[in-house]
C-alpha atoms as a PDB file:
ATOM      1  CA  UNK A   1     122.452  75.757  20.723  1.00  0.00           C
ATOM      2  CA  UNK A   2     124.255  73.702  18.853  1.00  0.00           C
ATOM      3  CA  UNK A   3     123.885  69.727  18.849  1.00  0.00           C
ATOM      4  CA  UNK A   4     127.056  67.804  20.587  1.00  0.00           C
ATOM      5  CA  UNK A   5     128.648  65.546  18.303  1.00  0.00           C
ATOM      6  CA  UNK A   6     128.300  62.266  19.703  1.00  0.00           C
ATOM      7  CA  UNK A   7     132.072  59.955  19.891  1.00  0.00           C
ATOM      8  CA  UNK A   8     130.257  56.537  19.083  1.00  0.00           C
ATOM      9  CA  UNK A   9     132.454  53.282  19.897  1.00  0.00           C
ATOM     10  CA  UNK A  10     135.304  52.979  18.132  1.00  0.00           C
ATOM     11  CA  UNK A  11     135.442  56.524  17.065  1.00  0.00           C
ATOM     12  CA  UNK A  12     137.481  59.822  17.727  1.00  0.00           C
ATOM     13  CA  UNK A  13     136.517  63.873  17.106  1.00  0.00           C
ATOM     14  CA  UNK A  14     138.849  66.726  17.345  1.00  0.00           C
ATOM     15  CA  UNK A  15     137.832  70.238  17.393  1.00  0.00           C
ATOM     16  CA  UNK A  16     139.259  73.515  17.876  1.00  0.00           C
ATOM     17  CA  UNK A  17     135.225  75.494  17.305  1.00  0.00           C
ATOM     18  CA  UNK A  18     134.630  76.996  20.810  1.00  0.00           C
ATOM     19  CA  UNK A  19     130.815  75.946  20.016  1.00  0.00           C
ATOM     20  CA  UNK A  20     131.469  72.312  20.248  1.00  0.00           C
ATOM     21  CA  UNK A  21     130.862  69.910  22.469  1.00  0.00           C
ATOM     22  CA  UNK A  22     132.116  66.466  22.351  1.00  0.00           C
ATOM     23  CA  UNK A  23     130.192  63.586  23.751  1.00  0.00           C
ATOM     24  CA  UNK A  24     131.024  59.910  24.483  1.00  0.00           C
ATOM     25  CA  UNK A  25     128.209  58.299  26.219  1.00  0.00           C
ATOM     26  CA  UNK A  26     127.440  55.399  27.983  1.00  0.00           C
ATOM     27  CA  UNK A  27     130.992  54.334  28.658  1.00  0.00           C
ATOM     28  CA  UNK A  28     130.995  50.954  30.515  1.00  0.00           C
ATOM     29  CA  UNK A  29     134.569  49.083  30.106  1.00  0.00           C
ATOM     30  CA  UNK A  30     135.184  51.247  27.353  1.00  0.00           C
ATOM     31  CA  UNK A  31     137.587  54.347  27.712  1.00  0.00           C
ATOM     32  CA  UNK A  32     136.759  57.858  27.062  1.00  0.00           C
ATOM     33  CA  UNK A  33     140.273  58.937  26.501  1.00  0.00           C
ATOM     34  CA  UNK A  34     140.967  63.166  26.129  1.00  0.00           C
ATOM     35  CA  UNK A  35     143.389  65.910  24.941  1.00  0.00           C
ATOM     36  CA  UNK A  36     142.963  69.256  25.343  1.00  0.00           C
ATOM     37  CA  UNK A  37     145.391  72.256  24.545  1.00  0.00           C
ATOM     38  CA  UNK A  38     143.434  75.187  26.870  1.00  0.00           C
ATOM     39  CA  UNK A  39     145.865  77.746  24.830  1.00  0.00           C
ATOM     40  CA  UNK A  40     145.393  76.661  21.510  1.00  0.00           C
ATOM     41  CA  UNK A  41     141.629  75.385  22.041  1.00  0.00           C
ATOM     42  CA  UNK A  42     142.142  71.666  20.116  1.00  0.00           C
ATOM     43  CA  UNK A  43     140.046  69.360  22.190  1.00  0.00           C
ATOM     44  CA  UNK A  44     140.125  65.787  20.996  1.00  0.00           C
ATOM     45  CA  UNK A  45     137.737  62.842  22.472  1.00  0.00           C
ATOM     46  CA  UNK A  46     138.602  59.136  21.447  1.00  0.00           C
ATOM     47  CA  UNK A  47     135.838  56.107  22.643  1.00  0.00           C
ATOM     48  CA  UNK A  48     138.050  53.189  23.074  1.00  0.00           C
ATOM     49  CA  UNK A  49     137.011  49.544  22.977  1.00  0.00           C
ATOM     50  CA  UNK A  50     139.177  47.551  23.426  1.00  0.00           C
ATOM     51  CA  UNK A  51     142.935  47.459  24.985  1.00  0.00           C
ATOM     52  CA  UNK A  52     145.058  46.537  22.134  1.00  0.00           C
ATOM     53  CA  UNK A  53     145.305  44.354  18.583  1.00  0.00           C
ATOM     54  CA  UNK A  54     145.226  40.646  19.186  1.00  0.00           C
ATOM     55  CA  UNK A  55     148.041  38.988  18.416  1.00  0.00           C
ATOM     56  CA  UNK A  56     148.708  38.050  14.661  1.00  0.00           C
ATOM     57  CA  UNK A  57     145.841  41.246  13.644  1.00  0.00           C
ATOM     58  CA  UNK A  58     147.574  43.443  11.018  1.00  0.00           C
ATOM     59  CA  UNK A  59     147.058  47.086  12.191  1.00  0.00           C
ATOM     60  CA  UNK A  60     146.288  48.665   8.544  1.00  0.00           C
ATOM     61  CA  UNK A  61     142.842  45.954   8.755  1.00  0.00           C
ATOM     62  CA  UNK A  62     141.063  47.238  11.580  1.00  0.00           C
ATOM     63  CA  UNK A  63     140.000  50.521  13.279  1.00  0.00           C
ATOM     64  CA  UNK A  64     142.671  51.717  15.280  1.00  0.00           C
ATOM     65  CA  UNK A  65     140.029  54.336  17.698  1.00  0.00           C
ATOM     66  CA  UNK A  66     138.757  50.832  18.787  1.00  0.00           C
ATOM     67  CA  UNK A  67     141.573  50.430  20.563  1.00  0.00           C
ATOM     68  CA  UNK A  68     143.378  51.633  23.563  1.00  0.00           C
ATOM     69  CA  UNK A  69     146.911  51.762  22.024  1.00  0.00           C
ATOM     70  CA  UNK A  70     146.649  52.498  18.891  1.00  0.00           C
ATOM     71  CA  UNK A  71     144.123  54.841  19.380  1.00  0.00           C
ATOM     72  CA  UNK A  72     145.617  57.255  21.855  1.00  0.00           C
ATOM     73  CA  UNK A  73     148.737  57.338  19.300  1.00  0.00           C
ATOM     74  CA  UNK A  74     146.247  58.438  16.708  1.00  0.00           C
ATOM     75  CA  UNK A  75     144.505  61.041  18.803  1.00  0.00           C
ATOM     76  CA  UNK A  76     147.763  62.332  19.909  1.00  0.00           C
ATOM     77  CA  UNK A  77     148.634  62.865  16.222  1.00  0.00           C
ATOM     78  CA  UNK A  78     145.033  64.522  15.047  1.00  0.00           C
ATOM     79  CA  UNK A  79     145.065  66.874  17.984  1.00  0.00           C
ATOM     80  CA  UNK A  80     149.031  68.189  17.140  1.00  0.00           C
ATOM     81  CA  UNK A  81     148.114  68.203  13.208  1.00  0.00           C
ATOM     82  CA  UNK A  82     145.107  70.363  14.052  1.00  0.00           C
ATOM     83  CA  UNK A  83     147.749  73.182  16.022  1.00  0.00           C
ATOM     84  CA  UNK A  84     147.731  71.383  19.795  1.00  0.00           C
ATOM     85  CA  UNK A  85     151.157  71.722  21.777  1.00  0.00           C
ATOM     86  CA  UNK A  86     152.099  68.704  22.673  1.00  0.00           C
ATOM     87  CA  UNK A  87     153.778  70.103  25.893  1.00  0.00           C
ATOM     88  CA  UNK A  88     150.616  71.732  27.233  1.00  0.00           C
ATOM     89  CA  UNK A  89     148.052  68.903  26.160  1.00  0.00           C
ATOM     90  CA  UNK A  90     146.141  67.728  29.180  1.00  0.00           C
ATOM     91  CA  UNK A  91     144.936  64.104  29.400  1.00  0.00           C
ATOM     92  CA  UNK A  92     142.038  62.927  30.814  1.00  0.00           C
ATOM     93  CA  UNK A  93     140.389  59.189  31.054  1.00  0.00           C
ATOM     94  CA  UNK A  94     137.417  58.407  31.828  1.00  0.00           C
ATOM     95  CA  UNK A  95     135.682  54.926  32.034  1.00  0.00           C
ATOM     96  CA  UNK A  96     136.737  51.288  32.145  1.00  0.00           C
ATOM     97  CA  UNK A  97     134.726  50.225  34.839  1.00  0.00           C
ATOM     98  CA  UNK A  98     134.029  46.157  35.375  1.00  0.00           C
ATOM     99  CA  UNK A  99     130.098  45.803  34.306  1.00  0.00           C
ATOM    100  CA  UNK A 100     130.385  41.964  33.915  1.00  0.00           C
ATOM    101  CA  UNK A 101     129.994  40.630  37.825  1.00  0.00           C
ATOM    102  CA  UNK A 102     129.786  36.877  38.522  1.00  0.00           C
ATOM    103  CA  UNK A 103     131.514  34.699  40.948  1.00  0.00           C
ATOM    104  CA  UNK A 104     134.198  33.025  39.246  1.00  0.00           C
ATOM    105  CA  UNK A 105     134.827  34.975  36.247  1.00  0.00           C
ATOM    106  CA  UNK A 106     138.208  35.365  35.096  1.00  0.00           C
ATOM    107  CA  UNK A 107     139.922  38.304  34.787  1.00  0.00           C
ATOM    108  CA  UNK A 108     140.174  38.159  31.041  1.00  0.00           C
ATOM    109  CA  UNK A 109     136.562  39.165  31.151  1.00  0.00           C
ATOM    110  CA  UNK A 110     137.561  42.135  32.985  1.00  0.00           C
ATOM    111  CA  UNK A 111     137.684  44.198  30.298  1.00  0.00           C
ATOM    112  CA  UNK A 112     137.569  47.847  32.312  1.00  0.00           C
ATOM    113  CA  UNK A 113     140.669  47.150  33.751  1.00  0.00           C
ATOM    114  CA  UNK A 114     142.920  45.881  30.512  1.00  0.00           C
ATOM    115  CA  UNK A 115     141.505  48.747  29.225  1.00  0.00           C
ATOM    116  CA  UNK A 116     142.822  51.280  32.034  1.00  0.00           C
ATOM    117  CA  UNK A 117     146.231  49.130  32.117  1.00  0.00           C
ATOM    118  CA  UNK A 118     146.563  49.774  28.577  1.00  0.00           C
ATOM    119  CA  UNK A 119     146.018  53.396  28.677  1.00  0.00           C
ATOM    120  CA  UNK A 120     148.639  53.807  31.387  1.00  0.00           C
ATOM    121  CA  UNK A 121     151.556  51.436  30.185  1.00  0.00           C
ATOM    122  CA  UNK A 122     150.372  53.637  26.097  1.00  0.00           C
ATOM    123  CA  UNK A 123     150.753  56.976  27.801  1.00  0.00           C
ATOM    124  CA  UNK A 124     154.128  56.115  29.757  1.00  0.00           C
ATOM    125  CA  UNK A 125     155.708  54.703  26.556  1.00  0.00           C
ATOM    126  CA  UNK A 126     155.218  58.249  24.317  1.00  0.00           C
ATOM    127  CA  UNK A 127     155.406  60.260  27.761  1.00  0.00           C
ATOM    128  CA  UNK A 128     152.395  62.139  28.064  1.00  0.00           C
ATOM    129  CA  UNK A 129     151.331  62.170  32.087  1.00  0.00           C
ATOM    130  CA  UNK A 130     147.760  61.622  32.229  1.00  0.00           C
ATOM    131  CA  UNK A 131     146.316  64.525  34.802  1.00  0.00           C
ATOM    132  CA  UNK A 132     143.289  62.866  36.032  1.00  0.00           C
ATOM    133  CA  UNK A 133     141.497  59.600  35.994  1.00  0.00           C
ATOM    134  CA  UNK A 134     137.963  58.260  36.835  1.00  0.00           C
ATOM    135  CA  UNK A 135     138.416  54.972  36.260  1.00  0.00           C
ATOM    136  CA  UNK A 136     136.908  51.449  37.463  1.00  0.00           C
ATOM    137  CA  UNK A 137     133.967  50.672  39.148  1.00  0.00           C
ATOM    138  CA  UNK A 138     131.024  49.068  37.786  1.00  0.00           C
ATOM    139  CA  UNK A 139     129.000  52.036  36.723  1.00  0.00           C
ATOM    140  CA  UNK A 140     128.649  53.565  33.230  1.00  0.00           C
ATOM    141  CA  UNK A 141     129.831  56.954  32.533  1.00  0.00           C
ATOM    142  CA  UNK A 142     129.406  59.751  30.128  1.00  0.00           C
ATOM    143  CA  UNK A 143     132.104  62.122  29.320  1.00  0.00           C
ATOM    144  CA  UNK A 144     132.035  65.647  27.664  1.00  0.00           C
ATOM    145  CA  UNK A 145     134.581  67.957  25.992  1.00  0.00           C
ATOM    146  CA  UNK A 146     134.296  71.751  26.154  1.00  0.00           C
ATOM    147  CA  UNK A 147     135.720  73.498  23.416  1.00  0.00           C
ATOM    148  CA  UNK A 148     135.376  76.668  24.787  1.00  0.00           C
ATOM    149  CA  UNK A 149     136.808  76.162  27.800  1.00  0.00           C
ATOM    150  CA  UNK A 150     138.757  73.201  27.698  1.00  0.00           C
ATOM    151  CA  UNK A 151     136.481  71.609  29.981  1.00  0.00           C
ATOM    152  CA  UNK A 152     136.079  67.843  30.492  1.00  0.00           C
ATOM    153  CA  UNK A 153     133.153  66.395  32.657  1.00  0.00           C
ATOM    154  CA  UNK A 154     131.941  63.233  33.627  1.00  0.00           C
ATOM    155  CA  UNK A 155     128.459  62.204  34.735  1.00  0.00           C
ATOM    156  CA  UNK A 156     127.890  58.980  36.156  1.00  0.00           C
ATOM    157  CA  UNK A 157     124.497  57.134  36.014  1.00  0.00           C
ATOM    158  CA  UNK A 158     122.374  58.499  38.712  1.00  0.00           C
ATOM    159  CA  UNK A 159     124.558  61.591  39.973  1.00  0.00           C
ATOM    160  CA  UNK A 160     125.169  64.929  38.892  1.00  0.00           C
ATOM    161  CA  UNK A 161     127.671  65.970  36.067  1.00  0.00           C
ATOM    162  CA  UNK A 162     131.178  67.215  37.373  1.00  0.00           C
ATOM    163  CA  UNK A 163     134.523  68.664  36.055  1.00  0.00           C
ATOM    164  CA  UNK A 164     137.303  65.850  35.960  1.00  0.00           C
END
């Protein structure tokens, strides 16, 4: 069997090899953000850091897959140059949960949830619905991409893996 290839912070994979799997673990606040064309079999994963530039950052100087925003408009363009319809690409996030917990912190800490905000204001503005979310929380998740099926599963510390 072949070896999943592992979405590390900050990064993105597409794939359209029915033996792949794609693999973004340990997802705290970050965003595991998919798209998947079942028809066409492109399956793309991004691992999302971060909710958007900060103001005054120049785009063309950072890693864009580190960020919400920018990052789901790159994916969206990978997975459609590698043969995806957009029309039939289904979207999946996974992730964002609060891990930092104290009395008194300030929601700017919160990263999870700018994260999730951003992904939902990103995906309104170049109007692709996002089919299912598993969002928020404070537990880490892990989410996999099935090539071969189009498959997309999460599996949260301590439980069993399921199909999102």
């Amino acid at each position: 069997m072949k070896d999943p290839i592992s979405v590390g912070l900050g990064e993105q994979a597409i794939s359209r090899s029915p033996e792949d799997i794609l693999v973004a673990y340990g997802l705290g606040s970050c965003l595991g953000i998919s798209m998947v064309d079942p028809v066409s079999r492109v399956s793309g994963l991004l691992h999302a850091v971060l909710p958007g530039l900060v103001n005054g950052m120049d785009r063309s100087d950072t890693n864009s897959h580190k960020y919400v925003d920018s990052g789901i408009e790159d994916l969206l363009a990978a997975v459609l140059k590698e043969g995806a319809n957009r029309s039939r690409l289904i979207v999946r996030i996974a992730g964002g949960a609060n891990m930092l917990i104290s009395p008194g912190m300030t929601s700017s800490f919160d990263i999870g949830t700018r994260n999730i905000e951003a992904a939902r204001i990103t995906m309104q503005r170049i109007r692709m619905p996002i089919k299912v979310e598993e969002v928020g929380g404070h537990t880490g998740r892990t989410v996999r991409v099935y090539v071969a099926d189009s498959r997309v599963t999460v599996r949260v510390i301590g439980e069993k893996e399921h199909d999102i």
